[in-house]
Protein backbone atom coordinates (compact mmCIF):
# COMPACT_ATOMS: atom_id res chain seq x y z
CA UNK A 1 11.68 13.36 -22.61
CA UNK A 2 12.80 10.13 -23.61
CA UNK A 3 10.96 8.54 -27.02
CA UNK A 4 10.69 4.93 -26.70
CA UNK A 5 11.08 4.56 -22.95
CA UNK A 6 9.69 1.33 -23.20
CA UNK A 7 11.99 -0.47 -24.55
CA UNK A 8 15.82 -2.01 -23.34
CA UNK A 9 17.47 1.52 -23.64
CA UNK A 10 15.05 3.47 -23.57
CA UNK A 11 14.08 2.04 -19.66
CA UNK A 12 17.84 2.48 -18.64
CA UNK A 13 18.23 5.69 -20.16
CA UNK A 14 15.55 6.77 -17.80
CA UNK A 15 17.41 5.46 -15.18
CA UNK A 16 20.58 7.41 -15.83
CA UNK A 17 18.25 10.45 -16.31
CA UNK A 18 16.50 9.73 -12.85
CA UNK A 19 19.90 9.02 -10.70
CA UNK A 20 21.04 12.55 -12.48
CA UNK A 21 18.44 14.55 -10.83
CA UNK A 22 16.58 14.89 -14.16
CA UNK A 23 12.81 15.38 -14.41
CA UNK A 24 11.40 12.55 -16.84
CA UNK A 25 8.93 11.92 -19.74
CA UNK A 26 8.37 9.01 -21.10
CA UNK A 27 7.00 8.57 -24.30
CA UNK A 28 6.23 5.24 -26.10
CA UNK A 29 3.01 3.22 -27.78
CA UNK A 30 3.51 0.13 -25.82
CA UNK A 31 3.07 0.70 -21.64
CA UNK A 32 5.97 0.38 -19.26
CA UNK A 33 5.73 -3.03 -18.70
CA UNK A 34 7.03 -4.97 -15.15
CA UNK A 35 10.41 -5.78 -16.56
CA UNK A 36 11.27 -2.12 -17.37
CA UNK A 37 9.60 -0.95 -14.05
CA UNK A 38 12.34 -3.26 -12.48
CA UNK A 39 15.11 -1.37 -14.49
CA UNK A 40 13.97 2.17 -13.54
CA UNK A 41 13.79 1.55 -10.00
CA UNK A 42 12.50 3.59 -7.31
CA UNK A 43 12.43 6.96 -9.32
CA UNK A 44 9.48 5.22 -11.88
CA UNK A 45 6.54 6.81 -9.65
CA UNK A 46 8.73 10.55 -10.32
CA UNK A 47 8.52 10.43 -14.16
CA UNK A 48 5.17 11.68 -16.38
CA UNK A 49 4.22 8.87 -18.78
CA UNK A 50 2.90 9.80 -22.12
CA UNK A 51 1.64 7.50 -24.64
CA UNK A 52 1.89 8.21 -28.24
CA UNK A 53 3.59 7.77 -31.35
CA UNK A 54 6.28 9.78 -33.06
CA UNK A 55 4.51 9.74 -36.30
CA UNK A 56 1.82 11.92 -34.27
CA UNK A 57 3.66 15.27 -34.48
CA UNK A 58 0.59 17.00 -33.17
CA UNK A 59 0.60 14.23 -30.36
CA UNK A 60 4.36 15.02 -29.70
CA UNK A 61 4.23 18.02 -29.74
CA UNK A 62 1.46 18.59 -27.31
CA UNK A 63 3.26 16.70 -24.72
CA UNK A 64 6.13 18.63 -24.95
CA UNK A 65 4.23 21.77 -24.70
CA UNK A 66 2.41 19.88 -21.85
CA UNK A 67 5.40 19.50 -20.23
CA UNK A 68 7.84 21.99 -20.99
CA UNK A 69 10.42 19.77 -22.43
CA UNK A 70 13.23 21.35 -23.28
CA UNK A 71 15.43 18.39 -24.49
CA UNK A 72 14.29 14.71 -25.95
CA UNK A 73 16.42 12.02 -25.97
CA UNK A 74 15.32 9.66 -29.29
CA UNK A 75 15.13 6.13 -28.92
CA UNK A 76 12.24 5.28 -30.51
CA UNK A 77 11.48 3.44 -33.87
CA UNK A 78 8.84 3.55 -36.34
């Protein structure tokens, strides 16, 4: 899962995950907008998007039950 894939590293971070083989979540307030689309590539219809913040640990914590995430990359801010 990747917290604050919406932004500049969280979008390429995604990327790297994608071109890795790695299943992706991303996890942001704002929405994956067309720029950061652009910057994931092809691989952006393969990843689960989850909005939320990380102040919402019940929120977070759902979604990585939901998911089974077993490792989060942190990029986002508060």
């Amino acid at each position: 899962m990747v917290t604050g894939a919406a932004g500049f590293l969280g979008s390429y971070i995604i990327r790297s995950l994608l071109e890795s083989g790695r299943e992706v979540v991303a996890y942001d307030l704002a929405q994956l907008g067309v720029e950061r689309r652009f910057v994931i590539g092809r691989g952006f219809s393969d990843i689960a998007v989850e909005w939320g913040s990380v102040d919402d640990r019940a929120r977070l914590f759902d979604v990585v039950k939901k998911h089974g995430v077993r490792e989060i990359v942190h990029c986002a801010t508060i």
